[in-house]
N, C-alpha and C. Protein backbone atom coordinates (compact mmCIF):
# COMPACT_ATOMS: atom_id res chain seq x y z
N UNK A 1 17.31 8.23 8.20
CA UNK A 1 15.87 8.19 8.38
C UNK A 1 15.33 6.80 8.00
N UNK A 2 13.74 6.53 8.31
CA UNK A 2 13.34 5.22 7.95
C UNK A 2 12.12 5.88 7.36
N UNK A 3 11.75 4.44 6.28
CA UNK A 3 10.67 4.61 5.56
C UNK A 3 9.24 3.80 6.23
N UNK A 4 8.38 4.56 6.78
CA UNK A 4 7.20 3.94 7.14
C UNK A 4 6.14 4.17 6.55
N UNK A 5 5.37 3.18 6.52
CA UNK A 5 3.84 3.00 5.66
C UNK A 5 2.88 2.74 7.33
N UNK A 6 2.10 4.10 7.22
CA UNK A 6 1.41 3.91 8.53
C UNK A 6 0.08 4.05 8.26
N UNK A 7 -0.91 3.54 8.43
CA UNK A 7 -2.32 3.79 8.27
C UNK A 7 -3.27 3.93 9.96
N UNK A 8 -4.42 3.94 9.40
CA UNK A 8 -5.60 4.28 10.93
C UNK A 8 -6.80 3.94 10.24
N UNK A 9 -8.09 3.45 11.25
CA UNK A 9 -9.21 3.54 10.75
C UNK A 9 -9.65 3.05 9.39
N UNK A 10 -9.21 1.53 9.75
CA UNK A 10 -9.37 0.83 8.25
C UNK A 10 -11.27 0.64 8.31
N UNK A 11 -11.77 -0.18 7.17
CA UNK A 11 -13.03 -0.20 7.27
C UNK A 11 -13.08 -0.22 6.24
N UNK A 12 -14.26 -0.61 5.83
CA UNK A 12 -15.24 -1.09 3.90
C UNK A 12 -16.45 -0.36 4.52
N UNK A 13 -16.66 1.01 4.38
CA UNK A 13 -18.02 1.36 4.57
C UNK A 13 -18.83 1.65 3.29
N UNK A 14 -18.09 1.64 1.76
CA UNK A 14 -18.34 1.56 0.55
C UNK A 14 -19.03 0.19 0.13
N UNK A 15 -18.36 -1.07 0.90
CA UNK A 15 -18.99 -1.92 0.56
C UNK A 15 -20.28 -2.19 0.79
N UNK A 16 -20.31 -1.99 2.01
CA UNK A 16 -21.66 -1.77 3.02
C UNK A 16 -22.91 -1.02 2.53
N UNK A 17 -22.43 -0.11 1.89
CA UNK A 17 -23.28 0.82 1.21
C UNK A 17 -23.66 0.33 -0.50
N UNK A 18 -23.12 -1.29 -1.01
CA UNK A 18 -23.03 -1.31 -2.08
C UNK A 18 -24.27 -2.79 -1.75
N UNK A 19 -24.25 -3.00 -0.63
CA UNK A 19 -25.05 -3.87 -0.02
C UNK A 19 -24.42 -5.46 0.00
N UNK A 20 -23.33 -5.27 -0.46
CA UNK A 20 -22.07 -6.35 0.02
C UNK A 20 -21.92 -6.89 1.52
N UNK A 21 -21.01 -7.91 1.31
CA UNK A 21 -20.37 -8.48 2.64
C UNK A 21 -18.70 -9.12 2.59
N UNK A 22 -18.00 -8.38 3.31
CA UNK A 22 -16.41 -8.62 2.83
C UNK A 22 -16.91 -10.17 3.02
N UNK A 23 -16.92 -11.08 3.26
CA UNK A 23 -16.91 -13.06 3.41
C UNK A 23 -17.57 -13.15 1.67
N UNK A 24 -18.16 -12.58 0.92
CA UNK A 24 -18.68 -12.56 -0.57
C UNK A 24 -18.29 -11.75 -1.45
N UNK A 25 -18.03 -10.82 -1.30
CA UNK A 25 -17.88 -9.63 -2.29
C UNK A 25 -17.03 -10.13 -3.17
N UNK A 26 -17.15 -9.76 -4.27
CA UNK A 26 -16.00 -10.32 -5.61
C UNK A 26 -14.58 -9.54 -5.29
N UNK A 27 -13.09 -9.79 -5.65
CA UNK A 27 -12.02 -9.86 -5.47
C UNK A 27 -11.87 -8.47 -5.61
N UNK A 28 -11.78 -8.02 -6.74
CA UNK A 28 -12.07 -6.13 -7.34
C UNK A 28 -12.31 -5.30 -5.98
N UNK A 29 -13.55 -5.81 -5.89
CA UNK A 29 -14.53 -4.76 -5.12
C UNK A 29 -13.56 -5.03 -3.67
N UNK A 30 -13.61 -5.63 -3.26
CA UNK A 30 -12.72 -6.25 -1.54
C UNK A 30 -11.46 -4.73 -1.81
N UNK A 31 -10.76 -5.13 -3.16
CA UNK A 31 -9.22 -4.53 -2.91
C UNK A 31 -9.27 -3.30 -3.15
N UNK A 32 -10.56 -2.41 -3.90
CA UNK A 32 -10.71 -0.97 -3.71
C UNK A 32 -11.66 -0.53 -2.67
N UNK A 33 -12.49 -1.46 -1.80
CA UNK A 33 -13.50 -0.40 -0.90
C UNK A 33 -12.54 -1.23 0.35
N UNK A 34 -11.91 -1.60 0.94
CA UNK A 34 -10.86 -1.95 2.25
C UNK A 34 -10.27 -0.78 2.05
N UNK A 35 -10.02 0.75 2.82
CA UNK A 35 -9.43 1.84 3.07
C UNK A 35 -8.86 1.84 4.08
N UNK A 36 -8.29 3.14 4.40
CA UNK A 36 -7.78 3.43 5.94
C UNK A 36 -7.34 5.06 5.32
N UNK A 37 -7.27 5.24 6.03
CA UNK A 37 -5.58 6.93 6.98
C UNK A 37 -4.41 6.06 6.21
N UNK A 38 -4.11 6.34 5.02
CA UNK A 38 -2.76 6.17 4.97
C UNK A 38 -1.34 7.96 4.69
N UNK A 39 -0.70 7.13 5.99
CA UNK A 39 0.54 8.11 5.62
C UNK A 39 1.73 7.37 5.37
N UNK A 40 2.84 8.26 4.58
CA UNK A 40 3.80 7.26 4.10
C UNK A 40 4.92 8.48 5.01
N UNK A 41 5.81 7.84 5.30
CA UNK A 41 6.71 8.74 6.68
C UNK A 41 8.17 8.70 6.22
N UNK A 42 9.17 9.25 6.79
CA UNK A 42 10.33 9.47 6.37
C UNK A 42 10.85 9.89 8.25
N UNK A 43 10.76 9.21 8.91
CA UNK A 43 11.07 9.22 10.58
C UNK A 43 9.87 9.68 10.50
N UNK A 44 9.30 11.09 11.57
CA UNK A 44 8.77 11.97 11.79
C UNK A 44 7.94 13.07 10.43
N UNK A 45 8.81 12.83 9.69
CA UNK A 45 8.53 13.87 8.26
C UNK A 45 7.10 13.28 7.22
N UNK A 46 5.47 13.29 7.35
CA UNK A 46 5.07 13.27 6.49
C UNK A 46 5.27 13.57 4.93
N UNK A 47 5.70 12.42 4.26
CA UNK A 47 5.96 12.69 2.92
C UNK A 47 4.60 12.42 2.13
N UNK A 48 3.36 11.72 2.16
CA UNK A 48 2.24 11.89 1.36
C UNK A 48 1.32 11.19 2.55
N UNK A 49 -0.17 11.62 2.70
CA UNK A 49 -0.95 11.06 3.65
C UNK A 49 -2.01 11.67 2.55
N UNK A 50 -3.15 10.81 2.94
CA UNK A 50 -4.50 10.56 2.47
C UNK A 50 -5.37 9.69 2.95
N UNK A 51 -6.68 10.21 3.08
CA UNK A 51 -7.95 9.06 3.89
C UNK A 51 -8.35 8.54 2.64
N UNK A 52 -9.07 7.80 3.50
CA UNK A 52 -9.70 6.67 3.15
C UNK A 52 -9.17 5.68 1.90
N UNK A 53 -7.77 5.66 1.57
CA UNK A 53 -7.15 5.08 0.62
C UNK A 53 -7.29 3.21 0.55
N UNK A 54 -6.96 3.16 -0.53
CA UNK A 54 -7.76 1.40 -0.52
C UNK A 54 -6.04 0.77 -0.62
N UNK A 55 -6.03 0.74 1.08
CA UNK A 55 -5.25 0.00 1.74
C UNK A 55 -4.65 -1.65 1.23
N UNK A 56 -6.06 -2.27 1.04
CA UNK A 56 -5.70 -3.93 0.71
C UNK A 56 -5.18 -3.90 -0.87
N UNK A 57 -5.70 -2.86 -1.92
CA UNK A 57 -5.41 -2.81 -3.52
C UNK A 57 -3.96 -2.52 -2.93
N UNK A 58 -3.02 -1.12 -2.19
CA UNK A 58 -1.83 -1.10 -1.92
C UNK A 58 -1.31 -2.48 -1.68
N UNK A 59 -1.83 -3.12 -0.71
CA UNK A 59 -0.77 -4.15 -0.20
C UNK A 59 -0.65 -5.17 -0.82
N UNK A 60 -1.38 -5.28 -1.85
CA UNK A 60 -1.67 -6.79 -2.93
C UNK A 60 -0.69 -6.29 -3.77
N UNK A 61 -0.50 -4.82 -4.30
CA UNK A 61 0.39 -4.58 -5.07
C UNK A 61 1.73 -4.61 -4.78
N UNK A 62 2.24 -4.35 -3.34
CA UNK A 62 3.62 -4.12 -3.46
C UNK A 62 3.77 -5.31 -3.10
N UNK A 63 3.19 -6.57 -2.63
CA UNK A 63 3.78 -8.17 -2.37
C UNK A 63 4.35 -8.40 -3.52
N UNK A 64 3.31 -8.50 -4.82
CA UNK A 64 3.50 -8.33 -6.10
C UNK A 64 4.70 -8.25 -6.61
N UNK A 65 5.28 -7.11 -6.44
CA UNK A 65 5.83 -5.86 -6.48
C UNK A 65 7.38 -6.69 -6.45
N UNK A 66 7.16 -6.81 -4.81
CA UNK A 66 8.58 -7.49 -4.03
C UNK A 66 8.93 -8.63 -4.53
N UNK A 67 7.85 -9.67 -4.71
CA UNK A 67 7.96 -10.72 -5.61
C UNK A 67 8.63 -10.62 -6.74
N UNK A 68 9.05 -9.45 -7.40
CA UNK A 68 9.57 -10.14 -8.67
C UNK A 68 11.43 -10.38 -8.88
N UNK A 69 11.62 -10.98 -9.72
CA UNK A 69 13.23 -11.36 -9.49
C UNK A 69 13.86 -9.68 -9.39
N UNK A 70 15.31 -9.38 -9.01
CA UNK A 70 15.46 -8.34 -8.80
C UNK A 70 15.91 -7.68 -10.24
N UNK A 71 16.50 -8.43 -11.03
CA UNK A 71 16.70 -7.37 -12.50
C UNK A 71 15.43 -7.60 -13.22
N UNK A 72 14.46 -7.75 -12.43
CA UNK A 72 12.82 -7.44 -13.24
C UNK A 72 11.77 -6.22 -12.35
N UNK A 73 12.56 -6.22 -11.42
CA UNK A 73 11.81 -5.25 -10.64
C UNK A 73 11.41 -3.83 -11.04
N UNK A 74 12.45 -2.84 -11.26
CA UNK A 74 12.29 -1.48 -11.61
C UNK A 74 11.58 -0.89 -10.51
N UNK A 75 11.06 0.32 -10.95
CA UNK A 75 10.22 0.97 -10.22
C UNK A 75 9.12 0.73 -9.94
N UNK A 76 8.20 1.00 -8.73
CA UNK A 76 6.88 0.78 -8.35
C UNK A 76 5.63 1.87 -8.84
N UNK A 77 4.76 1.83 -9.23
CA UNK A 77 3.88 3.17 -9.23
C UNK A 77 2.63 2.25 -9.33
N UNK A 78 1.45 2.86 -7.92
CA UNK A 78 0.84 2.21 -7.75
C UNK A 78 -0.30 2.79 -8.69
N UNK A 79 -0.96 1.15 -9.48
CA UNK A 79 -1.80 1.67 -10.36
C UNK A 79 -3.09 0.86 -10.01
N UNK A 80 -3.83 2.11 -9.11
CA UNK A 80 -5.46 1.80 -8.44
C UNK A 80 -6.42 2.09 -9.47
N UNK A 81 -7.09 0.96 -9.24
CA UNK A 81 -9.06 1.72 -9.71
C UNK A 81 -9.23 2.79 -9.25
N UNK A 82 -8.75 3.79 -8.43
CA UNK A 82 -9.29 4.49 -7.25
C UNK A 82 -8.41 5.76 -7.97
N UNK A 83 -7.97 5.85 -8.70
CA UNK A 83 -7.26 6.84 -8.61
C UNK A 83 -6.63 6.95 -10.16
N UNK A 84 -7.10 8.41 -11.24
CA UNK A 84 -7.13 8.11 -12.05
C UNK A 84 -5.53 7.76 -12.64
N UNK A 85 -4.61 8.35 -11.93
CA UNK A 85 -3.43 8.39 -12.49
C UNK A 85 -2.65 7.35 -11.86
N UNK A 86 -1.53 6.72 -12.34
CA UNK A 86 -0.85 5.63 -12.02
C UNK A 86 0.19 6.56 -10.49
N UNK A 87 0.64 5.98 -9.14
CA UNK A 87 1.78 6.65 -9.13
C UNK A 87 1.12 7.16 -7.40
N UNK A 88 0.41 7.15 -7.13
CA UNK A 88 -0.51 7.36 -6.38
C UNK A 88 0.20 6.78 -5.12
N UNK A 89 0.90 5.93 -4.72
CA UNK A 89 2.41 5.78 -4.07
C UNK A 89 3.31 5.25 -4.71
N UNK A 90 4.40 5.80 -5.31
CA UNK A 90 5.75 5.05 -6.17
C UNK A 90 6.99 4.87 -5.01
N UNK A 91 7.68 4.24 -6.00
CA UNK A 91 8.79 3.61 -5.02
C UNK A 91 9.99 3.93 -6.16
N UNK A 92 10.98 4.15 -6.30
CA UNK A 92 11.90 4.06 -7.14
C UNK A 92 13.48 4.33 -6.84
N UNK A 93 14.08 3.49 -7.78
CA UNK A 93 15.80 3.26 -7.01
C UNK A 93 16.70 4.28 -7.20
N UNK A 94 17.55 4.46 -6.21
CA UNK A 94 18.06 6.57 -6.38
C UNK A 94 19.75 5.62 -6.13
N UNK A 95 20.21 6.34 -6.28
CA UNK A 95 21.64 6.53 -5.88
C UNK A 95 22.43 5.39 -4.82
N UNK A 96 21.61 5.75 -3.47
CA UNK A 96 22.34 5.21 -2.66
C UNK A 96 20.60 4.69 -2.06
N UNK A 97 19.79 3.90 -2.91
CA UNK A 97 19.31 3.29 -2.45
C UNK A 97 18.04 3.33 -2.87
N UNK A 98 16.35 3.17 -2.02
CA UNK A 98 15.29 3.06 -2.78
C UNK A 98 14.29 4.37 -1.94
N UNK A 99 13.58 5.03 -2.59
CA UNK A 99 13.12 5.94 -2.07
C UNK A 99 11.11 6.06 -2.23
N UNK A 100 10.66 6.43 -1.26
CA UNK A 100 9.01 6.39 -1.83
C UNK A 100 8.39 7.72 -1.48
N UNK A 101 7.15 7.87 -2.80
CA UNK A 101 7.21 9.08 -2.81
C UNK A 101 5.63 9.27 -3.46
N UNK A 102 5.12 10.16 -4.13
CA UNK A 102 3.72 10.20 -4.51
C UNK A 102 3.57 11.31 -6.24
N UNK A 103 2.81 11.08 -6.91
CA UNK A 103 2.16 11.60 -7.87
C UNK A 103 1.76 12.76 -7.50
N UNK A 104 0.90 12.71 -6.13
CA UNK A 104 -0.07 13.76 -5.40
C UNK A 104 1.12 14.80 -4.95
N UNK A 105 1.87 14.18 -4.41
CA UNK A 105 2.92 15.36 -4.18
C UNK A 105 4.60 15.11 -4.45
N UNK A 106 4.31 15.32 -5.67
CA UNK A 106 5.77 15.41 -6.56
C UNK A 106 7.09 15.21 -6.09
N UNK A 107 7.15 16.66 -5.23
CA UNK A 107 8.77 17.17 -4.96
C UNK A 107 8.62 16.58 -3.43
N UNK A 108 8.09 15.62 -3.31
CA UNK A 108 7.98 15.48 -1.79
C UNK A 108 8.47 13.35 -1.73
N UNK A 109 9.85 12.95 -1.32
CA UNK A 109 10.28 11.91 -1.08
C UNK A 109 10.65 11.57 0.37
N UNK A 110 10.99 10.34 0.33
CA UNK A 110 11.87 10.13 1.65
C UNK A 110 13.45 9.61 1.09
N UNK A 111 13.82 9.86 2.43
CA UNK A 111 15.62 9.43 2.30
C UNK A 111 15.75 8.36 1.62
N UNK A 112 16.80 7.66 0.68
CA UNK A 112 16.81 6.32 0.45
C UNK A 112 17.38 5.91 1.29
N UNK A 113 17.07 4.25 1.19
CA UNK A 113 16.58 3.29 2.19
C UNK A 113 17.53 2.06 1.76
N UNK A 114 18.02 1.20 2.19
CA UNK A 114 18.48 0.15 1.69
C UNK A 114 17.16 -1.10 0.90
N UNK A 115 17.93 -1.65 0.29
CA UNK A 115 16.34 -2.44 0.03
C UNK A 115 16.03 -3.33 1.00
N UNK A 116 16.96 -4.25 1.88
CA UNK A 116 16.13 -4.69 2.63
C UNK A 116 15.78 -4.27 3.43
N UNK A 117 15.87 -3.13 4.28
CA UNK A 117 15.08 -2.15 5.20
C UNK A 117 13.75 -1.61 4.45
N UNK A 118 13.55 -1.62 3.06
CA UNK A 118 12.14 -0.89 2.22
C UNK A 118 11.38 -2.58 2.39
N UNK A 119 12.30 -3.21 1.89
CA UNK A 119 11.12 -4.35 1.70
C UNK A 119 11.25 -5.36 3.23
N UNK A 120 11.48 -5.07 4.32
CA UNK A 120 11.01 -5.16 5.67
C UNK A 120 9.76 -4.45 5.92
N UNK A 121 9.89 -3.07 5.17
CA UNK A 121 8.38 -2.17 5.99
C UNK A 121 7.54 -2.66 4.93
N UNK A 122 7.93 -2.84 3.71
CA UNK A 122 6.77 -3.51 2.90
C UNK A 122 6.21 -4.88 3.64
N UNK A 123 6.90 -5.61 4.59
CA UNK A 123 6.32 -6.89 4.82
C UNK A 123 5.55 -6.32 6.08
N UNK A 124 6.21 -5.54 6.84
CA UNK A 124 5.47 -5.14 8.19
C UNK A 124 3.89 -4.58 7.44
N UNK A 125 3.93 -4.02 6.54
CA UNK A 125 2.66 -2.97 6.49
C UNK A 125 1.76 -4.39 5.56
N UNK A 126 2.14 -5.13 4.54
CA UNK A 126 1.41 -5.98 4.12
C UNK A 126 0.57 -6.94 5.05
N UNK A 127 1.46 -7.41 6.49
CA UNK A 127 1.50 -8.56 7.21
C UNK A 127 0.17 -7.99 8.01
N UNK A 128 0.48 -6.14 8.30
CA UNK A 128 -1.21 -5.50 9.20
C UNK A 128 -1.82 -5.44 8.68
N UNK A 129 -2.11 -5.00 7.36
CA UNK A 129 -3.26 -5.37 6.66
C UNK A 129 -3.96 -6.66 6.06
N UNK A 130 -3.13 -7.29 5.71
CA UNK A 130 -3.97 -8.64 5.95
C UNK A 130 -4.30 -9.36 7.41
N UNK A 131 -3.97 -8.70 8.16
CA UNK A 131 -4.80 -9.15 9.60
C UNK A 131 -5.66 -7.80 9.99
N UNK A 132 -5.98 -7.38 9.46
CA UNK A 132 -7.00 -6.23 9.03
C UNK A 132 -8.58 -6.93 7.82
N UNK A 133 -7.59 -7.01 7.08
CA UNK A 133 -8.63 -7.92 5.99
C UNK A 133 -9.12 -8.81 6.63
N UNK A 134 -8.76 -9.77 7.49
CA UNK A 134 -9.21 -10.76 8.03
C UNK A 134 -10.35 -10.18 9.18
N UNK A 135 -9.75 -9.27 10.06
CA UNK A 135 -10.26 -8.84 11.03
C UNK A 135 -12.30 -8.23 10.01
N UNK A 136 -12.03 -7.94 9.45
CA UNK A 136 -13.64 -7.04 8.69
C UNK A 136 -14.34 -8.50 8.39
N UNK A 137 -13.37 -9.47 7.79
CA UNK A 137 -14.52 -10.79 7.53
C UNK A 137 -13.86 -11.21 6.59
N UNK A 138 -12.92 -10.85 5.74
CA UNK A 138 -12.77 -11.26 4.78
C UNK A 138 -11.25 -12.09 4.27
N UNK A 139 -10.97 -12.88 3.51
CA UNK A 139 -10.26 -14.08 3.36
C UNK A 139 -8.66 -13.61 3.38
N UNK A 140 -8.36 -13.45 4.20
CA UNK A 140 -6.35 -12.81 4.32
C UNK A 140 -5.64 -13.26 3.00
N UNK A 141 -6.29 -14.14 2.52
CA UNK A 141 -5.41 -14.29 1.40
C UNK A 141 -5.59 -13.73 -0.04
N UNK A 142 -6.30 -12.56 0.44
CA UNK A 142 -6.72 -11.43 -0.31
C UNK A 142 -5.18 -10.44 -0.73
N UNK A 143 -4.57 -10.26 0.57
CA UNK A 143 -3.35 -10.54 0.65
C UNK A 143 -2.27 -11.76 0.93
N UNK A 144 -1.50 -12.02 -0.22
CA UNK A 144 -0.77 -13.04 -0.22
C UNK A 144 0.95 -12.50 0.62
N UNK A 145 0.54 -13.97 1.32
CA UNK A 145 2.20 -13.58 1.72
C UNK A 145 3.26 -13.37 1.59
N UNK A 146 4.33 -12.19 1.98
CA UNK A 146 5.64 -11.92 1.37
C UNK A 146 6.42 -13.22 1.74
C-alpha cells in the first residue's frame, strides 16, 4: 500500500472573518486559519479525514519534521493551536518501516512505508500547499522548502 496526504477545498474563511488579509496577517494566525478536507490514505483505505484542518500549520510541521538529522528524528505528533491534544496526525517508525496514523482515531494506521516513499508524499503534499498558500495571497514561504 501507499501513504497519501490528500486534502480539498483549502481557504482562510476564519481569517476573513477576523478582518485579516493572508498578504498581512501575522505568521500564527496564516498557519492555523489556511484549512482544507484533509484525509490521510493507505491506497484506497481512509485511515483519518477531517474538515477544515489547518493544512499550512501541518505542512510547516512535517518540513520541520523531515529536516532533522535522522538519529534526531523519532516520531512525529502533530502539535496544533487547533487542537487540544498533541498527535492530531502522528507518524511513527514500526518494524518494517514508517507508518501514519491519528490521536482521533487510535487503532486506525496505514501499512509501513519505506522512508523515502513517506518523505516523498511529505514533499508532494508540502510542495501543494505552499502553492495553495501562495494561490489565497499569501507568502509560500510560509512553507519552507523540503
Amino acid at each position: 500500500m501507499s501513504v497519501r496526504f490528500g486534502y480539498r477545498n483549502t481557504g482562510a474563511p476564519d481569517l476573513y472573518r477576523r478582518g485579516l488579509r493572508p498578504e498581512t496577517a501575522p505568521l500564527a494566525v496564516l498557519l492555523a486559519d489556511i484549512e482544507a478536507d484533509l484525509a490521510v490514505r493507505d491506497g484506497v483505505r481512509v485511515v483519518f479525514a477531517e474538515e477544515s484542518f489547518p493544512v499550512a500549520e501541518l505542512a510547516r510541521a512535517l518540513v520541520g519534521w523531515v529536516h532533522r538529522p535522522d538519529r534526531e528524528r523519532g516520531g512525529f505528533a502533530f502539535d496544533s493551536v487547533c487542537h487540544p491534544d498533541p498527535g492530531a496526525v502522528r507518524i511513527e517508525e514500526a518494524a518494517r518501516g514508517w507508518r501514519v496514523g491519528s490521536v482521533l482515531r487510535p487503532d486506525a494506521w496505514t501499512a509501513p512505508v519505506a522512508w523515502e516513499a513517506l518523505a516523498a508524499e511529505i514533499g508532494r503534499f508540502t510542495a501543494a500547499v505552499r502553492a495553495d498558500v501562495a494561490r489565497l495571497g499569501a507568502d509560500p514561504g510560509l512553507i519552507p522548502d523540503l
